[in-house]
PDB file of N, CA and C in Angstrom:
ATOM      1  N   UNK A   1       3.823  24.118 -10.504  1.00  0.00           N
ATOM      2  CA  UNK A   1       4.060  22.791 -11.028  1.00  0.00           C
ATOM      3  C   UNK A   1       5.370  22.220 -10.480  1.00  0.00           C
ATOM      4  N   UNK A   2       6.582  22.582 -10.377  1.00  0.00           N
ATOM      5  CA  UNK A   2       7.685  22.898  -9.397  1.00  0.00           C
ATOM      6  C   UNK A   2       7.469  22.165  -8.382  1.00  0.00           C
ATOM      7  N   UNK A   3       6.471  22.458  -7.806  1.00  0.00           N
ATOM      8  CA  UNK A   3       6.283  21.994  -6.417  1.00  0.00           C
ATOM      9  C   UNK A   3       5.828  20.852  -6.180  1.00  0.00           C
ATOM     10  N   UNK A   4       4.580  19.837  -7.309  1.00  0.00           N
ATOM     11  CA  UNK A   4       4.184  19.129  -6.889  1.00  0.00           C
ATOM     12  C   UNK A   4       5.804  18.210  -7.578  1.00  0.00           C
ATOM     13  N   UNK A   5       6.482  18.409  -8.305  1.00  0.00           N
ATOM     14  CA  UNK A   5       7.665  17.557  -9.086  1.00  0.00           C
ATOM     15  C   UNK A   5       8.256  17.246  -7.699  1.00  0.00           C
ATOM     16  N   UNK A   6       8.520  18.334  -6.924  1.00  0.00           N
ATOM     17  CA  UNK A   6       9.916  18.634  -5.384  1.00  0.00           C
ATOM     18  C   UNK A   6       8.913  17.342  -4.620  1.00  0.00           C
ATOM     19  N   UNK A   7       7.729  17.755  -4.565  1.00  0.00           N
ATOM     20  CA  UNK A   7       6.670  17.139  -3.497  1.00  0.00           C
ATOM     21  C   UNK A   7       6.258  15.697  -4.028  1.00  0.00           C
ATOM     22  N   UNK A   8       6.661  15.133  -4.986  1.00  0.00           N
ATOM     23  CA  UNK A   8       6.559  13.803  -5.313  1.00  0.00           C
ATOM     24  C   UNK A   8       8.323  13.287  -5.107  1.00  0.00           C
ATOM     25  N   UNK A   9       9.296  13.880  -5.404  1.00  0.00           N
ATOM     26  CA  UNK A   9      10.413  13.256  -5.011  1.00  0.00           C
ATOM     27  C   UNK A   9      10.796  12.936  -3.399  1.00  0.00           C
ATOM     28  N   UNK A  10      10.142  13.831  -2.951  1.00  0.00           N
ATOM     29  CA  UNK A  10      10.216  13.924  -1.796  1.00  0.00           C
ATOM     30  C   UNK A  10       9.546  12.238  -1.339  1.00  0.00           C
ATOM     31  N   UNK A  11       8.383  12.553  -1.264  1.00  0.00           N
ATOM     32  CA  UNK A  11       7.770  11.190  -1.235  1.00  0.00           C
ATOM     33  C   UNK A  11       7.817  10.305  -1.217  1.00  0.00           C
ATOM     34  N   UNK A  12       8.719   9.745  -2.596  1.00  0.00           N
ATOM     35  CA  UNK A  12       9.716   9.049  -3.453  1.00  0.00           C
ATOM     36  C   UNK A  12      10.590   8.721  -2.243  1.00  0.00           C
ATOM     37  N   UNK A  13      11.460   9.238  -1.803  1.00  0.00           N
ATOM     38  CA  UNK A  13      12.344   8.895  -1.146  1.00  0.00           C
ATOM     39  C   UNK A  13      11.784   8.855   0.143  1.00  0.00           C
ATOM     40  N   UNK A  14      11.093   8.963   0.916  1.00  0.00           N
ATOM     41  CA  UNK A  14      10.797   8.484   2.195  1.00  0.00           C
ATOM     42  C   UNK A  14      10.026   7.481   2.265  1.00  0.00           C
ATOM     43  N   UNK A  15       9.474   7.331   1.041  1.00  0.00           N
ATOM     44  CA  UNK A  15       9.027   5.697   0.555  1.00  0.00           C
ATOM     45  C   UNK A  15      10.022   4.939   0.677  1.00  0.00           C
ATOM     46  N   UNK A  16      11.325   5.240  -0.229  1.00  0.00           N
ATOM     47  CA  UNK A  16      12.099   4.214  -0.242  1.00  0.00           C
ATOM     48  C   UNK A  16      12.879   4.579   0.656  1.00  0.00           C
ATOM     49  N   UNK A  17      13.018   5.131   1.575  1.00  0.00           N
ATOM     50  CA  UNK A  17      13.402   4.893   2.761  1.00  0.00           C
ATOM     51  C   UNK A  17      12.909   3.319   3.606  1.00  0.00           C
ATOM     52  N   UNK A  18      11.880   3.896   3.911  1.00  0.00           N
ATOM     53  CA  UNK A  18      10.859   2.935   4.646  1.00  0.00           C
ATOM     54  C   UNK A  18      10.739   1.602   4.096  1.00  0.00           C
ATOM     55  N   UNK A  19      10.688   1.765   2.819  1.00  0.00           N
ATOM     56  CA  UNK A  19      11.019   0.323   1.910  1.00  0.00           C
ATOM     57  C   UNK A  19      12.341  -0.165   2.278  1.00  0.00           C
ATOM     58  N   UNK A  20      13.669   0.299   2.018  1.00  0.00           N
ATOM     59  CA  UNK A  20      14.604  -0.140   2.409  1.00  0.00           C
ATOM     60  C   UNK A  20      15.258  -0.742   4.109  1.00  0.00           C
ATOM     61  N   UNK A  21      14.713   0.084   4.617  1.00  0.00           N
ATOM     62  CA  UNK A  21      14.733  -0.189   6.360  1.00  0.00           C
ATOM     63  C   UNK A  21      13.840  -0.708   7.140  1.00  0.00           C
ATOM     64  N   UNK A  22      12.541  -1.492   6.310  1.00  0.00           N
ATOM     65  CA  UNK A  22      11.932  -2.101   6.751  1.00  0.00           C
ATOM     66  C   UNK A  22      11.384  -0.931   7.777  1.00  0.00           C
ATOM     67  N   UNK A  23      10.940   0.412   7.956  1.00  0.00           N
ATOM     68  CA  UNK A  23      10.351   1.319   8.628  1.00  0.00           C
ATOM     69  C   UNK A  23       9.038   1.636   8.287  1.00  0.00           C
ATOM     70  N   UNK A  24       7.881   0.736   8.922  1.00  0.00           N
ATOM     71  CA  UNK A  24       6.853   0.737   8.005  1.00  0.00           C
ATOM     72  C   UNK A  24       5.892   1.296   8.605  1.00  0.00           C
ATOM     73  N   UNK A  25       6.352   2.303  10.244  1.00  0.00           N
ATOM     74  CA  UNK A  25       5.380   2.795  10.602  1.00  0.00           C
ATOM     75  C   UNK A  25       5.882   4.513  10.086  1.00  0.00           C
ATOM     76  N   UNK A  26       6.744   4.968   9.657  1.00  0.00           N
ATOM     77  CA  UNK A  26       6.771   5.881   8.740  1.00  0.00           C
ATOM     78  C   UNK A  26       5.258   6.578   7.667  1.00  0.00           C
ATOM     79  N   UNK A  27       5.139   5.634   7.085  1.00  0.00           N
ATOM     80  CA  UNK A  27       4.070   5.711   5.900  1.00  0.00           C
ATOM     81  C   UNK A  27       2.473   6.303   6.236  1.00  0.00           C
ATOM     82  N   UNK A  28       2.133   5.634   7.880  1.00  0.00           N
ATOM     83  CA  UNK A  28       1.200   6.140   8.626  1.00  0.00           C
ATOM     84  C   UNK A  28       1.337   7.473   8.752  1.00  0.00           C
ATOM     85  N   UNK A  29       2.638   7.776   8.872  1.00  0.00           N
ATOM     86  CA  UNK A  29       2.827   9.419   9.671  1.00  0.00           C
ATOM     87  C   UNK A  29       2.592  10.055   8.392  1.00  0.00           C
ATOM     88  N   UNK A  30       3.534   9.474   7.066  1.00  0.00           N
ATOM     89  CA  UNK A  30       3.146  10.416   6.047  1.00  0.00           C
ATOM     90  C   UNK A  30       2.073  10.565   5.569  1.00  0.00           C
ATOM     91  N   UNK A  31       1.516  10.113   5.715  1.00  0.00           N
ATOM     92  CA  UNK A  31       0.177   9.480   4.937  1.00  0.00           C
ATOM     93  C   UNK A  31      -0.930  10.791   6.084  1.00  0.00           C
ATOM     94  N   UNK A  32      -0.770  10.806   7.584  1.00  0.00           N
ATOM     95  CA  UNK A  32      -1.677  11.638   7.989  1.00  0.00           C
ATOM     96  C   UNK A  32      -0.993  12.833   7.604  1.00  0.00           C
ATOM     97  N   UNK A  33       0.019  13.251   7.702  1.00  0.00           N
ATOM     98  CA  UNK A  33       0.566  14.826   7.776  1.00  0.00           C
ATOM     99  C   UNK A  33       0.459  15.178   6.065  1.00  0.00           C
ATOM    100  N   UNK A  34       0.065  14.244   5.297  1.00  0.00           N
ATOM    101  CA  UNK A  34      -0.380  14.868   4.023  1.00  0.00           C
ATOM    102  C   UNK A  34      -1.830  15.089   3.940  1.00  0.00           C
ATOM    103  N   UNK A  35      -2.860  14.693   4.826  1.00  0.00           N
ATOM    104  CA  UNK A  35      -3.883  14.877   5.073  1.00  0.00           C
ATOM    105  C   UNK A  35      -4.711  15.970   6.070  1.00  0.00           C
ATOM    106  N   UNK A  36      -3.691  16.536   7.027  1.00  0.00           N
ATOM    107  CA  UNK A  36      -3.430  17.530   7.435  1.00  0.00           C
ATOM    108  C   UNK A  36      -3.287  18.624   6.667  1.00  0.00           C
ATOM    109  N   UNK A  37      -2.219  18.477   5.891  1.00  0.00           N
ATOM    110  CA  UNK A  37      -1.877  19.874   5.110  1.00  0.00           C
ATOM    111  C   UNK A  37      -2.865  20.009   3.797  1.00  0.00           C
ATOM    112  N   UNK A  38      -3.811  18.970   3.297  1.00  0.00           N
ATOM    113  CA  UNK A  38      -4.484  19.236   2.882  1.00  0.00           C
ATOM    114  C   UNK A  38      -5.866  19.734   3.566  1.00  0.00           C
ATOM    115  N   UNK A  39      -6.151  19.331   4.743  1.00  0.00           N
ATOM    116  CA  UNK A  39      -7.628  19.881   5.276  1.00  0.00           C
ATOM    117  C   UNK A  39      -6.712  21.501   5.814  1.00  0.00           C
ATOM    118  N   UNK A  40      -5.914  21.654   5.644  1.00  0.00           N
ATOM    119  CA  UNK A  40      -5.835  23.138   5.972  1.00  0.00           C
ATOM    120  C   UNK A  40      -5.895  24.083   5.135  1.00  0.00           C
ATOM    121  N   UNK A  41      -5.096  23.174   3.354  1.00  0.00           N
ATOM    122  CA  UNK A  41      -5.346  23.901   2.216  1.00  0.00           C
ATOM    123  C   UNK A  41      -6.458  24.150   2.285  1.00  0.00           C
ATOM    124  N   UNK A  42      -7.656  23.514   2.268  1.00  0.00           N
ATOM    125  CA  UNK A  42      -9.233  23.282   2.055  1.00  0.00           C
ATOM    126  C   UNK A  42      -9.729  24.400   3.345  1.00  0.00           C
ATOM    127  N   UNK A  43      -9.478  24.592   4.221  1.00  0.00           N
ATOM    128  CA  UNK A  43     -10.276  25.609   5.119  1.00  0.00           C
ATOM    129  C   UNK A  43      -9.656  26.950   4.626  1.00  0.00           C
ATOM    130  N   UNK A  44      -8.142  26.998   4.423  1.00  0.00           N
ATOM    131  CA  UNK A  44      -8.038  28.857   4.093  1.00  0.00           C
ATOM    132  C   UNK A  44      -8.866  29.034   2.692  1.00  0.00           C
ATOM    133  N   UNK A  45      -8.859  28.564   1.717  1.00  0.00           N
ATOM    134  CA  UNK A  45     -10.364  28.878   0.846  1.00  0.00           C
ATOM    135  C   UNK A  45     -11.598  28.830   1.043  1.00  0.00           C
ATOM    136  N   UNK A  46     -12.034  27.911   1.648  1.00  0.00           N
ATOM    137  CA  UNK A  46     -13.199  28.278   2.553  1.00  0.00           C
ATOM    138  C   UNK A  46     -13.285  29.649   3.173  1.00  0.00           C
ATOM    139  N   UNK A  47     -12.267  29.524   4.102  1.00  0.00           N
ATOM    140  CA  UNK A  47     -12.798  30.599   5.651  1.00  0.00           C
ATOM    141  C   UNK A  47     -13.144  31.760   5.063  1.00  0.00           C
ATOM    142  N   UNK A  48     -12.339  33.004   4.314  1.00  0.00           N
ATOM    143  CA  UNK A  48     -13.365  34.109   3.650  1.00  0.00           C
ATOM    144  C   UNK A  48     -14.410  34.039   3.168  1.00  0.00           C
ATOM    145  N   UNK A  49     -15.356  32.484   2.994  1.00  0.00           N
ATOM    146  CA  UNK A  49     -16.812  32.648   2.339  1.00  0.00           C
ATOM    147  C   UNK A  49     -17.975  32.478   3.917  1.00  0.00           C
ATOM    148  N   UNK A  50     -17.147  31.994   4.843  1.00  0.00           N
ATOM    149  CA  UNK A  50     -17.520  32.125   6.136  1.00  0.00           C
ATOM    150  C   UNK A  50     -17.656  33.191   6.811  1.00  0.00           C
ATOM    151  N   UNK A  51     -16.559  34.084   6.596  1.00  0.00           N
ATOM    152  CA  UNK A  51     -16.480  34.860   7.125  1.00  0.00           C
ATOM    153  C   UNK A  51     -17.852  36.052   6.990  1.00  0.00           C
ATOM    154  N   UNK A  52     -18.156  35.957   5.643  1.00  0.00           N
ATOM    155  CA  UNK A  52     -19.097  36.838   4.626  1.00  0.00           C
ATOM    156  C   UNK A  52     -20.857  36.794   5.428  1.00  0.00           C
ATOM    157  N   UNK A  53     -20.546  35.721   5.616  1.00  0.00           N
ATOM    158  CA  UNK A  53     -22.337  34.760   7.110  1.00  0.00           C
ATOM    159  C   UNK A  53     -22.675  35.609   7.891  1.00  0.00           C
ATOM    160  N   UNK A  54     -21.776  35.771   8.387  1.00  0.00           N
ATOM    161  CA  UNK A  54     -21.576  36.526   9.589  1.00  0.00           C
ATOM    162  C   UNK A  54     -21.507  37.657   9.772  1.00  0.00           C
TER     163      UNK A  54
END
């Protein structure tokens, strides 16, 4: 739980980064590299039921 608190401040502030400096191609980048680290969460639970197929 820790983590998602760290992982929303985080957020938080590179938002308002980007808000403040008018840096608005920032948000794109975050926006994929949180989508990234989620399709990777999503395959290491997967991959051992894959593995089992085979």
């Amino acid at each position: 739980m820790r983590f998602l608190r760290h992982l929303g401040r985080l957020l938080r502030d590179v938002f308002g980064f980007a808000w403040q400096n008018k840096a608005w191609w920032i948000v794109p980048v975050v926006v994929l590299l949180l989508l990234l680290g989620l399709l990777v969460f999503a395959g290491q639970s997967v991959a051992p039921f894959i593995y089992t197929l085979f």
